[in-house]
C-alpha atoms as a PDB file:
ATOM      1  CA  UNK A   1      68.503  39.497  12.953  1.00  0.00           C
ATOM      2  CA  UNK A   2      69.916  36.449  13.879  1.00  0.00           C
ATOM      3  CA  UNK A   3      71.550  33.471  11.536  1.00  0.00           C
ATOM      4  CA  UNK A   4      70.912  29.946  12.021  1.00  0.00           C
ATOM      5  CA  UNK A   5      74.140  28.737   9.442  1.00  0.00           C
ATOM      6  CA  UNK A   6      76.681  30.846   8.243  1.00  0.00           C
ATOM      7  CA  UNK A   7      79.106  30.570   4.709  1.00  0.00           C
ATOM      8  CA  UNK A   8      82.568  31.134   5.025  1.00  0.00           C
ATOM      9  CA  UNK A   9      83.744  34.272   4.419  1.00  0.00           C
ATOM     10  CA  UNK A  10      85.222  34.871   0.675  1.00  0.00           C
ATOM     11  CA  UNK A  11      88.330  37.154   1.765  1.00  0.00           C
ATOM     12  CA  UNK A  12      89.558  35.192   4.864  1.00  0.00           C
ATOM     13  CA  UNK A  13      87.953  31.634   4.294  1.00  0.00           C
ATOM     14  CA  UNK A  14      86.946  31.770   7.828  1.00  0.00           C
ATOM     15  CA  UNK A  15      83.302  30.327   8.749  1.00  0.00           C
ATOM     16  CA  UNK A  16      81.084  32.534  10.361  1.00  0.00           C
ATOM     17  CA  UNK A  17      81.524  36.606  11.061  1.00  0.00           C
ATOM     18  CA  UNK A  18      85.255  37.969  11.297  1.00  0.00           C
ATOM     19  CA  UNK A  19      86.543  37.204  14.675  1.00  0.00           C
ATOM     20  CA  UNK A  20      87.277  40.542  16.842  1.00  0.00           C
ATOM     21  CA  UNK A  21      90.441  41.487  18.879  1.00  0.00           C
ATOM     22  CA  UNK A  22      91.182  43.705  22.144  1.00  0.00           C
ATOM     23  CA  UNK A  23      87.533  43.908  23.045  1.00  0.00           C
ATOM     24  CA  UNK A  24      86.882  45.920  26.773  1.00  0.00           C
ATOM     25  CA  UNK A  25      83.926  43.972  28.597  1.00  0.00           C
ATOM     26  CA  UNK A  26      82.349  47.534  28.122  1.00  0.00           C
ATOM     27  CA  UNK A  27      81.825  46.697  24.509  1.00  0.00           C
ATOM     28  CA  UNK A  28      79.778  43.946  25.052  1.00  0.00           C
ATOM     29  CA  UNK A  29      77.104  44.699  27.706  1.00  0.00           C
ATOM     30  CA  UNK A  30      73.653  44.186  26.277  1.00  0.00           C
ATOM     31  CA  UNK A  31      71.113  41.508  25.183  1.00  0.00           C
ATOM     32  CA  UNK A  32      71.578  39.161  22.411  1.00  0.00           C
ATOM     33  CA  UNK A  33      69.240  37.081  20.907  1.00  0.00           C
ATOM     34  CA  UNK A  34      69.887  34.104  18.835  1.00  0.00           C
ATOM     35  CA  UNK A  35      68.411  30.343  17.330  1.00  0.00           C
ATOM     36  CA  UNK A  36      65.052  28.956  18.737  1.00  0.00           C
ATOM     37  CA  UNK A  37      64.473  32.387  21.263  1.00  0.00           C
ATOM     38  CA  UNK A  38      67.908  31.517  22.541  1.00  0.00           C
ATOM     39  CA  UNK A  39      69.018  34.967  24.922  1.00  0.00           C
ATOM     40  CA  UNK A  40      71.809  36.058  26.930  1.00  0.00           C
ATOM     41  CA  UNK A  41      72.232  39.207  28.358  1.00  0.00           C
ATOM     42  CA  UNK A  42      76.062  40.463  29.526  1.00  0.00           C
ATOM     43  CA  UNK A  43      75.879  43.112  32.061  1.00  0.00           C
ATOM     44  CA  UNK A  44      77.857  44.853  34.943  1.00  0.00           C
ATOM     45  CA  UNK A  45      76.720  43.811  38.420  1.00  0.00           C
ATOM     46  CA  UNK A  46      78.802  46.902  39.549  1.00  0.00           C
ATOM     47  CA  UNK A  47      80.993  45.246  42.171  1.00  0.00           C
ATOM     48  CA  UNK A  48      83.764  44.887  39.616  1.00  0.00           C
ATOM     49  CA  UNK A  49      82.242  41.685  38.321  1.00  0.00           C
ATOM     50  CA  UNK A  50      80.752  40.695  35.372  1.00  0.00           C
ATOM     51  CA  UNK A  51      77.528  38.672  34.794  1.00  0.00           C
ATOM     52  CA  UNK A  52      74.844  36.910  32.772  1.00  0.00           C
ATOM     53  CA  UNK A  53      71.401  35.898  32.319  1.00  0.00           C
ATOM     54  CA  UNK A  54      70.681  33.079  29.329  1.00  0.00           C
ATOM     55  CA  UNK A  55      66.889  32.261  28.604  1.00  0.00           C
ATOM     56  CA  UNK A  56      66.037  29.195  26.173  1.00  0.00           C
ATOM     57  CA  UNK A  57      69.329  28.676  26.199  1.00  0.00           C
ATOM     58  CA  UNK A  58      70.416  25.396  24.880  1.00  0.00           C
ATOM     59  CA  UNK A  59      71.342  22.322  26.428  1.00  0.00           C
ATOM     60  CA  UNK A  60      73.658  21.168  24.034  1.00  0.00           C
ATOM     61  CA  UNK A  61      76.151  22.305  22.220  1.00  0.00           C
ATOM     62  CA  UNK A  62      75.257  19.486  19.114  1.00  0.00           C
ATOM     63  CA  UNK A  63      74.883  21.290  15.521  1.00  0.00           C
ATOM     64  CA  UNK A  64      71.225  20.177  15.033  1.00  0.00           C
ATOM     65  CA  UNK A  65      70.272  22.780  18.072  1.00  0.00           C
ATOM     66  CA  UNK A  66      70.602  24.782  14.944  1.00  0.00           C
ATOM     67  CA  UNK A  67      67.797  23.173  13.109  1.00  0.00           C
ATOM     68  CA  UNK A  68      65.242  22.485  15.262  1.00  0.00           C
ATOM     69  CA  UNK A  69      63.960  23.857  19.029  1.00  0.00           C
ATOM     70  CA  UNK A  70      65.969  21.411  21.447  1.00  0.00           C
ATOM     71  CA  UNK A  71      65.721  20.937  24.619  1.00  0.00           C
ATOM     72  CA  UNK A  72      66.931  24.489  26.876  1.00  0.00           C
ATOM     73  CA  UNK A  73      67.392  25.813  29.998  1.00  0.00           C
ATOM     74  CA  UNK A  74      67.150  29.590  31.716  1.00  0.00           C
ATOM     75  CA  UNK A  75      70.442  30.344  34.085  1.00  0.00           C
ATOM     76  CA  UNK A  76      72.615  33.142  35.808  1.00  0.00           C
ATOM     77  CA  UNK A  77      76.179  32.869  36.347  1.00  0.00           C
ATOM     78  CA  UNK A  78      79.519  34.709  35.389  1.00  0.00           C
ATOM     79  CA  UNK A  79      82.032  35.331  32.220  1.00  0.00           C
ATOM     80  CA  UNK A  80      85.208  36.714  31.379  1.00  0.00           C
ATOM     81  CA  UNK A  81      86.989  37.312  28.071  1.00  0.00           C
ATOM     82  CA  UNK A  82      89.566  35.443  26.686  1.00  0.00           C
ATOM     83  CA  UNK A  83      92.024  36.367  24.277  1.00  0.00           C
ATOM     84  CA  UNK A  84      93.198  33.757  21.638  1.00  0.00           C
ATOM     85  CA  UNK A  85      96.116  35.785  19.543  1.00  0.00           C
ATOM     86  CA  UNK A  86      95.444  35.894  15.270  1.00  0.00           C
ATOM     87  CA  UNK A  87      91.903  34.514  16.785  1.00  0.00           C
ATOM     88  CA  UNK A  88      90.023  36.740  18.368  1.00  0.00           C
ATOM     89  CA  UNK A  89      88.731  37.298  21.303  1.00  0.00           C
ATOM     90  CA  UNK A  90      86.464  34.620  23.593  1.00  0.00           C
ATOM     91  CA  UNK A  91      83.660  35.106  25.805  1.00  0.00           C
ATOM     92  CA  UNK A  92      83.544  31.924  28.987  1.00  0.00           C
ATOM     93  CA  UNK A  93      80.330  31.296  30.406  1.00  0.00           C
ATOM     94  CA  UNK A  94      80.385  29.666  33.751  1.00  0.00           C
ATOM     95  CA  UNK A  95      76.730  29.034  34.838  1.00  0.00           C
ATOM     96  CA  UNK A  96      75.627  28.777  38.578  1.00  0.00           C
ATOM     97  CA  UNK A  97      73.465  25.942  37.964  1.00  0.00           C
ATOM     98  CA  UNK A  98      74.129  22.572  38.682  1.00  0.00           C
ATOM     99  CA  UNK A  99      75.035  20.816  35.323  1.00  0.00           C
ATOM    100  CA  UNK A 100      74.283  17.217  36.011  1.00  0.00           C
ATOM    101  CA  UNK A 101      71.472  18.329  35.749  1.00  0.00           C
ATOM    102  CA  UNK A 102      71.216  18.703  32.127  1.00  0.00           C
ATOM    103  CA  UNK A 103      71.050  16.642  28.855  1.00  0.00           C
ATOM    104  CA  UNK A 104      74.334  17.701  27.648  1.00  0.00           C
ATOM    105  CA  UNK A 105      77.263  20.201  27.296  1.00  0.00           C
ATOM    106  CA  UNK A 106      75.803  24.190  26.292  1.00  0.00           C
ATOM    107  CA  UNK A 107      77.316  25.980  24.875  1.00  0.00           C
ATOM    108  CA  UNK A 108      80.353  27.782  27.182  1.00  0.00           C
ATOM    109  CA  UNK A 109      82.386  29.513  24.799  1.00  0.00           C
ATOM    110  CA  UNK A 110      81.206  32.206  22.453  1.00  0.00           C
ATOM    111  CA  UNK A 111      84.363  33.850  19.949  1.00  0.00           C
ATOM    112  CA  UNK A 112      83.379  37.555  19.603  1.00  0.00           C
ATOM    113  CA  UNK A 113      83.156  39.030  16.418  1.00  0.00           C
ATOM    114  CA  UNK A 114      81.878  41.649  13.849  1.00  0.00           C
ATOM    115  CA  UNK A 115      79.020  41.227  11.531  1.00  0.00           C
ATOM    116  CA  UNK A 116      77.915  44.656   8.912  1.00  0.00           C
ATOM    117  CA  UNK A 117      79.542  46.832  11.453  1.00  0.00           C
ATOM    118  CA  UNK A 118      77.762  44.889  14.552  1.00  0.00           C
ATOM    119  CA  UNK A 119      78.946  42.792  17.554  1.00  0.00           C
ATOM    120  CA  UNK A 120      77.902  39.369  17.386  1.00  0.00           C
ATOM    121  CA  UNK A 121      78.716  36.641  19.507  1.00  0.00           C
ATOM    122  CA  UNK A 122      79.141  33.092  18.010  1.00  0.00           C
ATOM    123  CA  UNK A 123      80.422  29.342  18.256  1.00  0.00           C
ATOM    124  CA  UNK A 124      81.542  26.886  15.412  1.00  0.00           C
ATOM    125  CA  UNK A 125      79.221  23.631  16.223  1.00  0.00           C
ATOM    126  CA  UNK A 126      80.387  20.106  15.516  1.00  0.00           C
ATOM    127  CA  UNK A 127      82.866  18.938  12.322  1.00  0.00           C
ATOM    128  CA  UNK A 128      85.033  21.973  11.001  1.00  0.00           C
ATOM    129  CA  UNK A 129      84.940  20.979   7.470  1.00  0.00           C
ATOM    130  CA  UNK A 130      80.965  22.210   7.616  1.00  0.00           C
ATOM    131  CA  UNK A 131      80.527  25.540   9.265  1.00  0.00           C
ATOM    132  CA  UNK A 132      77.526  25.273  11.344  1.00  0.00           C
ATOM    133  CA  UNK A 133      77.491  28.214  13.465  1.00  0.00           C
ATOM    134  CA  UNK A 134      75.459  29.467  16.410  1.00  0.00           C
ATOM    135  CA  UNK A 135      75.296  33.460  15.904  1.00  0.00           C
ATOM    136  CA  UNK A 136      73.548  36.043  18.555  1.00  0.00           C
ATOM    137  CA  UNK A 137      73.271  39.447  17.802  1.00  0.00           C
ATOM    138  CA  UNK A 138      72.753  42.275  19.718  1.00  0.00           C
ATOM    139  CA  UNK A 139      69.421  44.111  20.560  1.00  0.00           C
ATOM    140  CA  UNK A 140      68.852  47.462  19.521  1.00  0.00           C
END
């Protein structure tokens, strides 16, 4: 199940799920799906690396890709976590394609965090006094 716009949260006054910490890159192999058929799959390419694979992903990291199908893109590159202490933890996309190619800036950061038990993946979109967020959760 995926969520377009997310409240704050009533015990923490955070927007969006509760941000995770001291997450292995084990944890979050998989596919998750998200707004407007957005996808990305995290997986293992074995050779001690990490990769991805985004479909419809979007080409912007605006707030209103969370109201309406905008323009997107399918791509392949790497990511790595990154730890922001009291935070939570941070996924970094770095796509192989050529971005001057695009419309604008996707989205490249994703915090990790916990939604009824689950993983979920997420980004805060445009003024933090309204919490717009982009949410994917994992596939069964």
């Amino acid at each position: 199940m995926m969520s377009l716009t997310a409240g704050c949260s009533k015990d923490s006054g955070r927007c969006g799920p509760t941000p995770v910490e001291d997450v292995f890159r084990s944890d979050l192999y998989g596919t998750y799906s998200g707004p407007h058929g957005a996808r990305l799959t995290l997986r293992d390419n074995g050779d001690n690396t990490v990769g991805f694979t985004a479909t419809d992903w979007p080409d912007s990291s605006d707030p209103e890709i969370l109201d309406k199908k905008s323009p997107a893109f399918d791509g392949d590159g790497s990511w790595r976590i990154e730890g922001d202490p009291g935070n939570g933890d941070r996924i970094g996309l770095q796509f192989e394609e050529d971005e001057s190619e695009r419309e604008g800036l996707p989205v490249d950061q994703l915090q990790v965090g916990k939604r009824d038990g689950h993983i979920v993946l997420f980004d805060r979109l445009g003024d933090p006094d309204v919490c717009r967020v982009f949410e994917l959760s994992r596939s069964p």
